[in-house]
N, C-alpha and C. Protein backbone atom coordinates (compact mmCIF):
# COMPACT_ATOMS: atom_id res chain seq x y z
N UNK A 1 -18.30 -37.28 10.08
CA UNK A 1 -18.04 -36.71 8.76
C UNK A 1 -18.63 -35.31 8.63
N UNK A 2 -19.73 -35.10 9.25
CA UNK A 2 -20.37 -33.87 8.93
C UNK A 2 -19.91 -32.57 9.46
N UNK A 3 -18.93 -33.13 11.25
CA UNK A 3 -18.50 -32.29 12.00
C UNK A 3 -16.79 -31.93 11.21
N UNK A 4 -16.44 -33.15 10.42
CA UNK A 4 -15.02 -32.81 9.42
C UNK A 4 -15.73 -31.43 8.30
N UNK A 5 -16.74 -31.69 7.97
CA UNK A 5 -17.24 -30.81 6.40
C UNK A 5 -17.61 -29.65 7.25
N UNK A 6 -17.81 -29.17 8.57
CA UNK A 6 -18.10 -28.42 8.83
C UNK A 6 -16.54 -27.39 9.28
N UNK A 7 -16.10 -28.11 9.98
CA UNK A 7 -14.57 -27.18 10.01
C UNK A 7 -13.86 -27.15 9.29
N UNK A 8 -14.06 -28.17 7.73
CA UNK A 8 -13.04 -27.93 6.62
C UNK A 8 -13.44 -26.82 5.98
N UNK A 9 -14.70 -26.41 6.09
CA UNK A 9 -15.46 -25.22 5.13
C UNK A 9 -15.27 -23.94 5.93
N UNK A 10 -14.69 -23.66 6.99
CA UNK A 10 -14.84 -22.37 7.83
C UNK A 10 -14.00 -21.65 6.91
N UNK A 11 -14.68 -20.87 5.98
CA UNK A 11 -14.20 -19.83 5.22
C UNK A 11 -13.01 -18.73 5.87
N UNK A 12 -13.41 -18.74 6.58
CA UNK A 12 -12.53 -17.59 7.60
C UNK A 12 -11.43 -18.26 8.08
N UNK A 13 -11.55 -19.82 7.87
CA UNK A 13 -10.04 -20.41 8.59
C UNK A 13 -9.06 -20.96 7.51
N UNK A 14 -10.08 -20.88 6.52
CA UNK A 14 -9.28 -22.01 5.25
C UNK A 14 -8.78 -20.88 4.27
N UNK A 15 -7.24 -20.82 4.28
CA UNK A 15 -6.74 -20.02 3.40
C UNK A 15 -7.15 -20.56 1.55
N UNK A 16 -7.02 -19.82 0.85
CA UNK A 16 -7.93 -19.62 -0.66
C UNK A 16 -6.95 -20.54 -1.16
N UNK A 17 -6.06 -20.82 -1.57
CA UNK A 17 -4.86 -21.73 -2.14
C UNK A 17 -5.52 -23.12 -1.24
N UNK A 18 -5.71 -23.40 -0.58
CA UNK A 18 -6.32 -24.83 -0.43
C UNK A 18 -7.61 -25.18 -1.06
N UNK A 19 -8.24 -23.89 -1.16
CA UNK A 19 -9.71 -24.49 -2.14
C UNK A 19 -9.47 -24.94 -3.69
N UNK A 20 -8.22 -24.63 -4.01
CA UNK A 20 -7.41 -25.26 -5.37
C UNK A 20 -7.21 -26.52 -5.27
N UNK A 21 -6.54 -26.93 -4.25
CA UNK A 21 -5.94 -28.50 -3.66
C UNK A 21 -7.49 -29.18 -3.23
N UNK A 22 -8.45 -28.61 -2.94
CA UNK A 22 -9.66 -29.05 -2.45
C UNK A 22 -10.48 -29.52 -4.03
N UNK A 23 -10.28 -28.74 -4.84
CA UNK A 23 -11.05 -28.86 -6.22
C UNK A 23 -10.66 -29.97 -7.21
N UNK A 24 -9.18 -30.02 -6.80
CA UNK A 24 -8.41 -30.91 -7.84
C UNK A 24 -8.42 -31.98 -7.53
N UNK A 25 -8.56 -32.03 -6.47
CA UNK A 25 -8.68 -33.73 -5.37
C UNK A 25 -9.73 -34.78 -5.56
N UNK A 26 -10.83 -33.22 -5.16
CA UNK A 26 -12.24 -34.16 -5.26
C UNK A 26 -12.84 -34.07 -6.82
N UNK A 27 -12.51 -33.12 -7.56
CA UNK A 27 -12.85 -33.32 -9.02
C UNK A 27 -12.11 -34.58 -9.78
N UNK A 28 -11.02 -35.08 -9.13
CA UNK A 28 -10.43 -35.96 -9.77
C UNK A 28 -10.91 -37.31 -8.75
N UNK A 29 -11.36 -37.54 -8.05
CA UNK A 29 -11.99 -38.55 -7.45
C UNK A 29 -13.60 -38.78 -8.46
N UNK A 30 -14.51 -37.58 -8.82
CA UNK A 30 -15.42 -38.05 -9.17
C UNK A 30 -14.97 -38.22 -10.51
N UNK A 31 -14.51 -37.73 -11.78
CA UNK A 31 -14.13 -37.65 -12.98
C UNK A 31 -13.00 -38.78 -13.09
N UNK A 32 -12.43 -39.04 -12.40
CA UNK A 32 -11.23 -39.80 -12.94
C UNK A 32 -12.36 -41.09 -13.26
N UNK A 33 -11.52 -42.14 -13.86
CA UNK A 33 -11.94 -43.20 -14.82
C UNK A 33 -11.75 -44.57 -13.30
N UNK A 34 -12.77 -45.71 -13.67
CA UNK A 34 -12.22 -46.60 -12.33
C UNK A 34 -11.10 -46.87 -12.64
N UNK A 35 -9.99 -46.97 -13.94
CA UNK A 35 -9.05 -47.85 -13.66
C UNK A 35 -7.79 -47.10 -12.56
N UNK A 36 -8.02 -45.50 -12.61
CA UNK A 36 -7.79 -44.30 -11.94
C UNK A 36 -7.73 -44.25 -10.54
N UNK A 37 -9.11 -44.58 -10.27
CA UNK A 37 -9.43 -45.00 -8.59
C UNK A 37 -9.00 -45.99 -8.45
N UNK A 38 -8.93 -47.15 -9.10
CA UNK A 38 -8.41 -48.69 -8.33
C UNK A 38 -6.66 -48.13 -8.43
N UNK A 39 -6.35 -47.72 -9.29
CA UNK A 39 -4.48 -47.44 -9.13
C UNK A 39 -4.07 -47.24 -7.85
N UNK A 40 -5.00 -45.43 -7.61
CA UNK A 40 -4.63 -44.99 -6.71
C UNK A 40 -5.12 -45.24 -5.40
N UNK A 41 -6.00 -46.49 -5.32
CA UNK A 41 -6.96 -46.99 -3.81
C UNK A 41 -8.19 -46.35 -3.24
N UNK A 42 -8.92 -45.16 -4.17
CA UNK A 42 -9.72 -44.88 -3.49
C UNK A 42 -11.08 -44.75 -3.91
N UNK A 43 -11.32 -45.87 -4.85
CA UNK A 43 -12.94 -46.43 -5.19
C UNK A 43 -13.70 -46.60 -4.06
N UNK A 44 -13.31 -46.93 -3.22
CA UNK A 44 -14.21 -46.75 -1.73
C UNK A 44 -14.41 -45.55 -1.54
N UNK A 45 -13.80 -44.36 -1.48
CA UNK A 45 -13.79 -43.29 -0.87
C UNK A 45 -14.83 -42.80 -1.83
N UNK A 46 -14.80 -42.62 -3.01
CA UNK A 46 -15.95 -42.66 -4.28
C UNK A 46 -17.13 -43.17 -4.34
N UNK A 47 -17.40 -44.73 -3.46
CA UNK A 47 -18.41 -45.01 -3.51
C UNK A 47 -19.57 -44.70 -1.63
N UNK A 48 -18.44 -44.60 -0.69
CA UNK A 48 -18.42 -44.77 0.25
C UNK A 48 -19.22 -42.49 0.45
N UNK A 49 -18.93 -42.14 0.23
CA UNK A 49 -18.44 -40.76 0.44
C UNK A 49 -18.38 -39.65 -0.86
N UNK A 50 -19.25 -40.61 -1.75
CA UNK A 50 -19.52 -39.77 -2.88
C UNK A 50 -20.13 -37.92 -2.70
N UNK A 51 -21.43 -38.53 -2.19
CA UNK A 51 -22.04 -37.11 -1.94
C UNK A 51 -21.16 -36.18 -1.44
N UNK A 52 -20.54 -36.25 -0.23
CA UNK A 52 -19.66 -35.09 0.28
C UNK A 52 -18.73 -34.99 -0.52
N UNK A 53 -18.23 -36.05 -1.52
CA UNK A 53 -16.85 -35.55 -2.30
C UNK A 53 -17.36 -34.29 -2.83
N UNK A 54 -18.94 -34.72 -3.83
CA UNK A 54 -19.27 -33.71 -4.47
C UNK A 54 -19.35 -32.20 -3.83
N UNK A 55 -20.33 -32.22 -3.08
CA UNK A 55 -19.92 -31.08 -1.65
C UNK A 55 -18.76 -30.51 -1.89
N UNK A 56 -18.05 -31.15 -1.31
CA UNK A 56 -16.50 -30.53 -1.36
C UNK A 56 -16.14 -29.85 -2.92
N UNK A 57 -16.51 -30.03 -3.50
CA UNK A 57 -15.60 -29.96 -5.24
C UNK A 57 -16.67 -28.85 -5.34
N UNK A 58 -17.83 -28.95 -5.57
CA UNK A 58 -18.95 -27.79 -5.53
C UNK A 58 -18.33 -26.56 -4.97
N UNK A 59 -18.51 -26.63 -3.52
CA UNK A 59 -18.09 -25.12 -2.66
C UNK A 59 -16.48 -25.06 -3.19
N UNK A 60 -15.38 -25.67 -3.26
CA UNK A 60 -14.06 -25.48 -3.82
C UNK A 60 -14.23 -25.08 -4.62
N UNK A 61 -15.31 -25.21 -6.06
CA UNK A 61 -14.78 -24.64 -7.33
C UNK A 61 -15.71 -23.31 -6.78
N UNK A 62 -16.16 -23.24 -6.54
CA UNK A 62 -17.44 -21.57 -6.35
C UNK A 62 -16.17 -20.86 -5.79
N UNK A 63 -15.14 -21.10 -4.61
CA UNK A 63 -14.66 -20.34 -3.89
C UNK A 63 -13.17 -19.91 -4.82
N UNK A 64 -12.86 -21.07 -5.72
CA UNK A 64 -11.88 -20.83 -6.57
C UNK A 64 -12.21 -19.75 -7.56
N UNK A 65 -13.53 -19.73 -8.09
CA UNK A 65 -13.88 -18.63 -9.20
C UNK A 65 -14.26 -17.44 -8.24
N UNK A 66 -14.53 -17.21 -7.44
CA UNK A 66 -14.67 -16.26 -6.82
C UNK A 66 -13.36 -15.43 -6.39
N UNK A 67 -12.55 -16.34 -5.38
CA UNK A 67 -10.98 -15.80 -5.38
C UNK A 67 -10.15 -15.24 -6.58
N UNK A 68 -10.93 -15.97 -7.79
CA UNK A 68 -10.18 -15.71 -9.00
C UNK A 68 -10.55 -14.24 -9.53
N UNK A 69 -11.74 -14.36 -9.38
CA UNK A 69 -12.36 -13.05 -9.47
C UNK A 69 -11.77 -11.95 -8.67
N UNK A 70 -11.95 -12.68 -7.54
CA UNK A 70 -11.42 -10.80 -6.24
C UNK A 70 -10.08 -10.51 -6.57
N UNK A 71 -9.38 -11.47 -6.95
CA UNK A 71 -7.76 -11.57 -7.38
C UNK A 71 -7.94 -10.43 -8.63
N UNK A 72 -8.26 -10.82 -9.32
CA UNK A 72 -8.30 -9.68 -10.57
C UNK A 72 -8.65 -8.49 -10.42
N UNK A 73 -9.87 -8.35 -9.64
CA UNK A 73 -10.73 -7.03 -9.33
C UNK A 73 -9.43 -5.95 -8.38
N UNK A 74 -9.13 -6.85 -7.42
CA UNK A 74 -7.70 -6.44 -6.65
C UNK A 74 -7.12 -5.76 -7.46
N UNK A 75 -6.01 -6.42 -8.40
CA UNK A 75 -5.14 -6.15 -9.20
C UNK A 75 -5.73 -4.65 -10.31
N UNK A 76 -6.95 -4.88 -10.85
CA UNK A 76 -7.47 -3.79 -11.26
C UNK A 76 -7.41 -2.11 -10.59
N UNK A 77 -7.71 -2.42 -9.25
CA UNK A 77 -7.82 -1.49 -8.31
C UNK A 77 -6.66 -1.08 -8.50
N UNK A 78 -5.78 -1.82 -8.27
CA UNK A 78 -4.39 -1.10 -7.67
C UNK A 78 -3.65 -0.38 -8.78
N UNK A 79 -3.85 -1.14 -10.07
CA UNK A 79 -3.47 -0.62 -11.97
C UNK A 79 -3.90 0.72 -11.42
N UNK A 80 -5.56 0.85 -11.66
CA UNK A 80 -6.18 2.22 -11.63
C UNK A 80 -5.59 3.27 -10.42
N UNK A 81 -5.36 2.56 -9.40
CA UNK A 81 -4.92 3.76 -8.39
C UNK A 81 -3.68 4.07 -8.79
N UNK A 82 -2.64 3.50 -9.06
CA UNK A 82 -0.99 3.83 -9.86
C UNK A 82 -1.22 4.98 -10.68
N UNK A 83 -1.95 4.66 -11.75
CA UNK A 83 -2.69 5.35 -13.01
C UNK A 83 -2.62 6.84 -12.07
N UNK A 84 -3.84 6.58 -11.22
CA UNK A 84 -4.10 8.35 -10.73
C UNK A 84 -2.93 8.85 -10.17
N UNK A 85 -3.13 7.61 -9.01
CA UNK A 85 -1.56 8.46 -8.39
C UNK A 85 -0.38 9.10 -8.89
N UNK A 86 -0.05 8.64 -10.50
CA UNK A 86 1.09 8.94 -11.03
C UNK A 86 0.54 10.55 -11.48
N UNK A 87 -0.43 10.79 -11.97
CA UNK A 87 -1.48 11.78 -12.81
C UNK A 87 -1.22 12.51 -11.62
N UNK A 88 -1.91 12.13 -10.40
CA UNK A 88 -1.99 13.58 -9.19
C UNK A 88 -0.16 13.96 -9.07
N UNK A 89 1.08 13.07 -9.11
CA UNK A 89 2.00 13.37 -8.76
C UNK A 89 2.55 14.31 -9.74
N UNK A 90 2.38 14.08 -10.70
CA UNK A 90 3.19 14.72 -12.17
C UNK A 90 2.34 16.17 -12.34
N UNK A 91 0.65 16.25 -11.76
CA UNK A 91 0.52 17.43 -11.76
C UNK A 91 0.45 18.10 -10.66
N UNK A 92 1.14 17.88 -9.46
CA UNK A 92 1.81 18.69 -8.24
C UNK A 92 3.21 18.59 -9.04
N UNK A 93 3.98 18.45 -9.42
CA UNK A 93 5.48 18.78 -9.75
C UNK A 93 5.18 19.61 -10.87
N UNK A 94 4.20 20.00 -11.36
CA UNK A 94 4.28 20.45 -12.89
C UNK A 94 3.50 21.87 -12.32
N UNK A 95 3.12 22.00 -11.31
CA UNK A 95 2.11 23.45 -10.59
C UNK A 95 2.56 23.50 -9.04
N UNK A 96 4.03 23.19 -8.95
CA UNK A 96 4.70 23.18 -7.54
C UNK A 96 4.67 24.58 -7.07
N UNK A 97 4.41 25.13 -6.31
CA UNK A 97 4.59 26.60 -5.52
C UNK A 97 6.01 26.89 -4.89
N UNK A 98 6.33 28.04 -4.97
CA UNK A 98 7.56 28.47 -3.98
C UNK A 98 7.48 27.69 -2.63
N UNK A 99 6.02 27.84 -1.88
CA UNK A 99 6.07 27.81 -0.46
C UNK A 99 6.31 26.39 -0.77
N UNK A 100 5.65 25.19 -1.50
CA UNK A 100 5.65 24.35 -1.42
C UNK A 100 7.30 23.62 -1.27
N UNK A 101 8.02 24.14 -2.78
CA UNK A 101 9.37 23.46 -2.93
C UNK A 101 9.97 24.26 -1.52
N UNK A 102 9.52 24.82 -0.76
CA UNK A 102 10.80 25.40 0.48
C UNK A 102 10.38 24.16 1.16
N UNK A 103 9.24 23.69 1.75
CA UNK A 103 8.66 22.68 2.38
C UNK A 103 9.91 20.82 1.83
N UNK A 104 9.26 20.64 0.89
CA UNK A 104 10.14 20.15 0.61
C UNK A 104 11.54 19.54 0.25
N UNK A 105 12.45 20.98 0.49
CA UNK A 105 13.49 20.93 0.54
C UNK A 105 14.17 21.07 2.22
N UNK A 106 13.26 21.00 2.55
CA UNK A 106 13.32 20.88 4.17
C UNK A 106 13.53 19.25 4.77
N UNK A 107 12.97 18.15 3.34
CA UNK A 107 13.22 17.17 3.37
C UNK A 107 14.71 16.71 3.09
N UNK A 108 14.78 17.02 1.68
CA UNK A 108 15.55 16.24 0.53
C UNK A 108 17.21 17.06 0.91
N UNK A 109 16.92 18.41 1.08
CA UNK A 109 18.78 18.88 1.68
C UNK A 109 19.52 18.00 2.55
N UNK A 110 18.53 18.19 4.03
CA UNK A 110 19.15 16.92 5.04
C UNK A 110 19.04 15.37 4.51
N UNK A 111 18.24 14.90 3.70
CA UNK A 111 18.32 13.60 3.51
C UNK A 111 17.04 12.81 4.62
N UNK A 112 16.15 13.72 5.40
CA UNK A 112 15.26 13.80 5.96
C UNK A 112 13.87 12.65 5.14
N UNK A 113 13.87 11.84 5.83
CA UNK A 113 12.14 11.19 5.41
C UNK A 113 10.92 11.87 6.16
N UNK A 114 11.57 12.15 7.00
CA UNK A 114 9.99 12.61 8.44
C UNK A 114 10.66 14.22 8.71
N UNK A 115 10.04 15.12 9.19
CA UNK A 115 10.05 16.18 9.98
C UNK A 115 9.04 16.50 10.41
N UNK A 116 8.81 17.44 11.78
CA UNK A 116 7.87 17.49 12.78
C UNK A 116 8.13 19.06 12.27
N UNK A 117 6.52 19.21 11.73
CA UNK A 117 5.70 20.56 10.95
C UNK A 117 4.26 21.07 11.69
N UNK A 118 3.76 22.30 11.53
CA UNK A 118 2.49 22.78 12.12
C UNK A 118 1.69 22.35 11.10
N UNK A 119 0.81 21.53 11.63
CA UNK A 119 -0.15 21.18 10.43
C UNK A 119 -1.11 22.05 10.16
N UNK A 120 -1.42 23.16 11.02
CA UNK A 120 -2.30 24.16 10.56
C UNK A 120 -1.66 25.66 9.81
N UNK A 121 -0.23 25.24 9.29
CA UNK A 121 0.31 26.30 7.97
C UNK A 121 -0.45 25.61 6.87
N UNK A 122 -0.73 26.48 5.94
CA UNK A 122 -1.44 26.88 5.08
C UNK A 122 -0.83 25.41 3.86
N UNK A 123 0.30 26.08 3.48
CA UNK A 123 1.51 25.05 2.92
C UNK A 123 1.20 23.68 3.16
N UNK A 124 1.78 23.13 4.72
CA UNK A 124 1.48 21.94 4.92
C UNK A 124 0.27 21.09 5.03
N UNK A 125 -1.11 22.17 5.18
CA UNK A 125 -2.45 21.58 5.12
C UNK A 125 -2.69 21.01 3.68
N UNK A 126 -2.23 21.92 2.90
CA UNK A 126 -2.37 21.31 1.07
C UNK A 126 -1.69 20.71 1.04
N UNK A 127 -0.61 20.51 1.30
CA UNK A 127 -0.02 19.25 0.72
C UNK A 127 -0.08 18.00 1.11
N UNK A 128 -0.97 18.39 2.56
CA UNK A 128 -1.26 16.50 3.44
C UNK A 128 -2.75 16.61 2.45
N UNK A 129 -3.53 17.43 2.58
CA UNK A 129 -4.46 17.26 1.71
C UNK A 129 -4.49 16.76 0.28
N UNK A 130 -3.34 17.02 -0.62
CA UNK A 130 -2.58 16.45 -1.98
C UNK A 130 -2.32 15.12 -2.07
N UNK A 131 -1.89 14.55 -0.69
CA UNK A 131 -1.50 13.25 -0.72
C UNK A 131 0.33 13.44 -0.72
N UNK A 132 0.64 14.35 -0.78
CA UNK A 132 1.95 15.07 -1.29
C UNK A 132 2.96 14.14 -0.09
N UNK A 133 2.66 14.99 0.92
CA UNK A 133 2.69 14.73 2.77
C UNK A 133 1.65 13.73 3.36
N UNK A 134 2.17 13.16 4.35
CA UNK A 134 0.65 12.59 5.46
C UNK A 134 1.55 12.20 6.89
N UNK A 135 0.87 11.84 7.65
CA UNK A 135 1.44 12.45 9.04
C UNK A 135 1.94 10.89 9.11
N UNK A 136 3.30 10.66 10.02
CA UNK A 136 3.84 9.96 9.93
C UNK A 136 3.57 8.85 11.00
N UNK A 137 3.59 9.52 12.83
CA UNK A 137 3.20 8.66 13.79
C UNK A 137 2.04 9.10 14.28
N UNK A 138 1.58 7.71 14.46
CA UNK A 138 0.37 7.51 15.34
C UNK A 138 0.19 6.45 16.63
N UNK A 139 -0.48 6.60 17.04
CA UNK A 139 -0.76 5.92 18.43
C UNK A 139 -1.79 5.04 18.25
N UNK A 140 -2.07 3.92 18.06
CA UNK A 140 -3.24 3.12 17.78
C UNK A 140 -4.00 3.25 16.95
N UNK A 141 -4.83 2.74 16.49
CA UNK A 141 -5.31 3.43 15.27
C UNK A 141 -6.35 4.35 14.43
N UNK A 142 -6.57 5.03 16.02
CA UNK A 142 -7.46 6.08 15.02
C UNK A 142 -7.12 7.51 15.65
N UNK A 143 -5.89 7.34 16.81
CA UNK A 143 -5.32 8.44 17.38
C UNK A 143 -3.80 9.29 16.71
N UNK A 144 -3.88 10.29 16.86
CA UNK A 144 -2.22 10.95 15.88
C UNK A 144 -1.46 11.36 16.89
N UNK A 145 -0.43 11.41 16.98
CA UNK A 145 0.74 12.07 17.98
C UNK A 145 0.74 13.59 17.75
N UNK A 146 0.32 14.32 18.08
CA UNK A 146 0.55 15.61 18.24
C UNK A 146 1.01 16.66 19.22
N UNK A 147 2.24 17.52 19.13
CA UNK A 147 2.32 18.33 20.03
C UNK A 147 2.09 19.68 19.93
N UNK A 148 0.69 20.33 20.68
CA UNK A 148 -0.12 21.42 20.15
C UNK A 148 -0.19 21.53 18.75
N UNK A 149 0.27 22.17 18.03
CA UNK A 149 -0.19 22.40 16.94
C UNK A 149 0.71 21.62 15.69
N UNK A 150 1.81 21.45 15.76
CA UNK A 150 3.07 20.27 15.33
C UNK A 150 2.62 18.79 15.33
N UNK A 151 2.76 18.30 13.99
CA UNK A 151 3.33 16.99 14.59
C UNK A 151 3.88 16.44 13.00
N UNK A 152 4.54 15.16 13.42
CA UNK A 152 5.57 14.65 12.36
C UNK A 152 4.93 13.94 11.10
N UNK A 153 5.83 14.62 10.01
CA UNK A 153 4.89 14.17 8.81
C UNK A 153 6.45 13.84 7.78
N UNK A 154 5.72 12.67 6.62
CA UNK A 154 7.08 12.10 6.01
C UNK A 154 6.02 12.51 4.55
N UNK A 155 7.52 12.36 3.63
CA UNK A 155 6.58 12.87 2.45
C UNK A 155 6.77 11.58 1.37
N UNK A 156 5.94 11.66 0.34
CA UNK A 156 5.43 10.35 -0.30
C UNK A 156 6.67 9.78 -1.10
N UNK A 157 6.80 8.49 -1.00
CA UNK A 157 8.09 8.04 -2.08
C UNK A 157 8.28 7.69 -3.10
N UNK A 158 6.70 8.24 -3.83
CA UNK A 158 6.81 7.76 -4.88
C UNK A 158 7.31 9.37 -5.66
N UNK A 159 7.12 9.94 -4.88
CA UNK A 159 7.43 12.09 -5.40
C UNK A 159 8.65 11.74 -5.47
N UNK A 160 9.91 11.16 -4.18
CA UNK A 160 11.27 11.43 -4.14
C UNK A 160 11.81 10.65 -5.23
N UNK A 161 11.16 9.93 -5.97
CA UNK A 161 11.51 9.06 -6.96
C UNK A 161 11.43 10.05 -7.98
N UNK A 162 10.81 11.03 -8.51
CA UNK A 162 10.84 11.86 -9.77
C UNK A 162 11.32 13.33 -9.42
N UNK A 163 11.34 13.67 -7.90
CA UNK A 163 12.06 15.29 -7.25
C UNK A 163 13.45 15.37 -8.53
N UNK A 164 13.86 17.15 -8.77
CA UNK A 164 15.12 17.13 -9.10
C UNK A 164 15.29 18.77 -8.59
N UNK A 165 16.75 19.04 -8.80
CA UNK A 165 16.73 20.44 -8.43
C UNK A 165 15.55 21.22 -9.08
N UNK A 166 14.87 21.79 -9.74
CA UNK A 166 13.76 22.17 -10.69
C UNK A 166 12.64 22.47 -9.77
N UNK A 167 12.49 21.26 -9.69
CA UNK A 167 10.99 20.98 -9.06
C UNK A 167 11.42 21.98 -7.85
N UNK A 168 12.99 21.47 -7.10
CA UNK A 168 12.79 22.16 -5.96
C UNK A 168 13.46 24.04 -5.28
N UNK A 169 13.08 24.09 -6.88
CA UNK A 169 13.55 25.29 -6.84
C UNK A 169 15.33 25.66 -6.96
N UNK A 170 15.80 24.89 -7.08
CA UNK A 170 17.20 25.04 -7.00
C UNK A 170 17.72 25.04 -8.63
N UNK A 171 17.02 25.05 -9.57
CA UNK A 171 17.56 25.05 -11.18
C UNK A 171 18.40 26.37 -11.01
N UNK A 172 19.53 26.19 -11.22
CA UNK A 172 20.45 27.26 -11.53
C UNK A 172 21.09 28.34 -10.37
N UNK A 173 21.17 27.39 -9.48
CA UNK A 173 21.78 27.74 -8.11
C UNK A 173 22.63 26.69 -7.94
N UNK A 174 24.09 27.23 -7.85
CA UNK A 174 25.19 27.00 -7.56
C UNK A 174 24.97 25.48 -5.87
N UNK A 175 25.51 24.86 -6.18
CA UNK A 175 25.11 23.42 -4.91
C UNK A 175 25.73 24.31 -3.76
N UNK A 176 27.03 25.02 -3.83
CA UNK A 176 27.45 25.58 -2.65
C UNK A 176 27.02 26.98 -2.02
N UNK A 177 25.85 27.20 -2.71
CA UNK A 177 25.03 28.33 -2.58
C UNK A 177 23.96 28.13 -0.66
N UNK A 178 24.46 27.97 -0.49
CA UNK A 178 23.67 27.82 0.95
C UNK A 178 22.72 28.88 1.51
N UNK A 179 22.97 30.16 1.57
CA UNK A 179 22.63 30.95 2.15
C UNK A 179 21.03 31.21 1.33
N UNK A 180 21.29 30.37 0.17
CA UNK A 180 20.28 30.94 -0.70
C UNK A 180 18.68 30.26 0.07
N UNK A 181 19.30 28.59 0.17
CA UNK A 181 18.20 27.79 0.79
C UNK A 181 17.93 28.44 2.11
N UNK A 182 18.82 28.97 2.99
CA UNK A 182 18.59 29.37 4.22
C UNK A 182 17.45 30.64 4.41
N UNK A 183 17.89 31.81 3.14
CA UNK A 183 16.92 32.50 3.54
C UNK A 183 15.28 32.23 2.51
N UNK A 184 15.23 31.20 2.21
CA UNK A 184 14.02 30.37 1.87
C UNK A 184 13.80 29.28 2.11
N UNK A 185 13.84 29.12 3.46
CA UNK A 185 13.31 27.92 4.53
C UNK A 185 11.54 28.58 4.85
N UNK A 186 10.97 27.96 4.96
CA UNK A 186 9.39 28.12 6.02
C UNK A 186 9.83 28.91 7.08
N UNK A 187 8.73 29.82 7.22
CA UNK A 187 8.93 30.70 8.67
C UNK A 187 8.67 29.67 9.54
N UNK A 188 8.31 28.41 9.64
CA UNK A 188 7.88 27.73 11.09
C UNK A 188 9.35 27.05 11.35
N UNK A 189 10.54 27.10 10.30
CA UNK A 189 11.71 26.38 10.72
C UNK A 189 12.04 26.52 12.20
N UNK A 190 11.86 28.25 12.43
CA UNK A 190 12.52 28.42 13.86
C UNK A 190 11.95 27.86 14.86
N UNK A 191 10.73 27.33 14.63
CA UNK A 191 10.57 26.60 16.14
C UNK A 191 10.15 24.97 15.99
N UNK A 192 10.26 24.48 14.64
CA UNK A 192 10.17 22.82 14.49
C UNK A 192 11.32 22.32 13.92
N UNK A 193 12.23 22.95 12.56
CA UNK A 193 13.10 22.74 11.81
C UNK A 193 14.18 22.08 13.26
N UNK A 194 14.70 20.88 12.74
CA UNK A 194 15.81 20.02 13.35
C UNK A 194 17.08 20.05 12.91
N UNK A 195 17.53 21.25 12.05
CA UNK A 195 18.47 21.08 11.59
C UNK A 195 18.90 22.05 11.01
N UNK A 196 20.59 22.67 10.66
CA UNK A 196 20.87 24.15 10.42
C UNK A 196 21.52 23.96 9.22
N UNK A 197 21.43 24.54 8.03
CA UNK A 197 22.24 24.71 7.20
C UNK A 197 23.57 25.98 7.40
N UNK A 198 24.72 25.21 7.37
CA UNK A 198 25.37 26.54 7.59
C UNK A 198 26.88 26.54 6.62
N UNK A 199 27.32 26.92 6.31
CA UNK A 199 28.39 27.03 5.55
C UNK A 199 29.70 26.50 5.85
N UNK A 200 30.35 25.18 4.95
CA UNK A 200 31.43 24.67 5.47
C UNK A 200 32.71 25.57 5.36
């Protein structure tokens, strides 16, 4: 019995939704009424195995209010980070830069999630720094893919969810205006940019 209470309790093995099924079981073994236990057959197990029931129902309910707890605290976290995150996004679209919306439209023209950028332009350092951008592949996990000074970065989806022409500089430019985006691409297009805008 002691070697069962010892591997039923391995915190690290016993997913949190069983310490519910663990609480209700043995709280209703000691609390239920005898006519309760004789129904269901297990007045022995009650009289036989009392102490560890209790055991069991003890550490189950501690681990239930506790889960209940981290569950909430969780959920808190993530409210509050939405909260900022929405705050940092709305005030990068509301203090967007030229260099910036060219950067970005380097995305959203082609339909682009990722492009391979110099992370040491000025442009792209603030905006991985913003949270704006962040580098896309990596190699295990504390290594980045880089080639010399380049490497591939995707930009955030919760931005492409509120982007409009405006933000990206395009308010009041004609859609078949091409030449316009072309000669306000990033100077680093010519040697990372994957792709040509050119006139149908």
């Amino acid at each position: 019995m002691e070697h069962f209470l010892k591997s039923l309790f391995d915190i690290s093995k016993v997913p949190a939704k069983f310490f519910v099924l663990f609480a209700l079981v043995t709280g209703f073994i000691l609390f239920a009424s005898d006519l309760l236990l004789q129904t269901f057959h297990i007045v022995k197990i009650e009289q036989e195995y009392g102490e560890y029931v209790g055991i069991i129902f003890l550490v189950s309910t501690c681990m239930v209010i506790i889960n209940t707890f981290l569950w909430f605290n969780k959920q808190l976290k993530i409210s509050q980070y939405k909260k900022r995150r929405k705050l940092k996004v709305e005030h990068f679209i509301q203090s967007i830069s030229a260099s910036e919306q060219a950067v970005l439209r380097e995305f959203i023209v082609p339909g682009m999630k990722t492009i391979t950028a110099p992370i040491d332009d000025p442009t792209i350092a603030g905006m991985l720094h913003k949270d704006i951008l962040y580098i896309a592949m990596s190699i295990g996990e504390d290594s980045t893919l880089m080639r010399g000074s380049s490497t591939t970065i995707s930009i955030a989806d919760d931005l492409l969810k509120v982007l409009n022409n405006t933000h990206l500089g395009l308010s009041g430019i004609p859609e078949d205006d091409l030449d316009y985006i072309n000669r306000n691409r990033p100077s680093w297009v010519a040697r990372y940019g994957k792709f040509t805008i050119n006139e149908s």
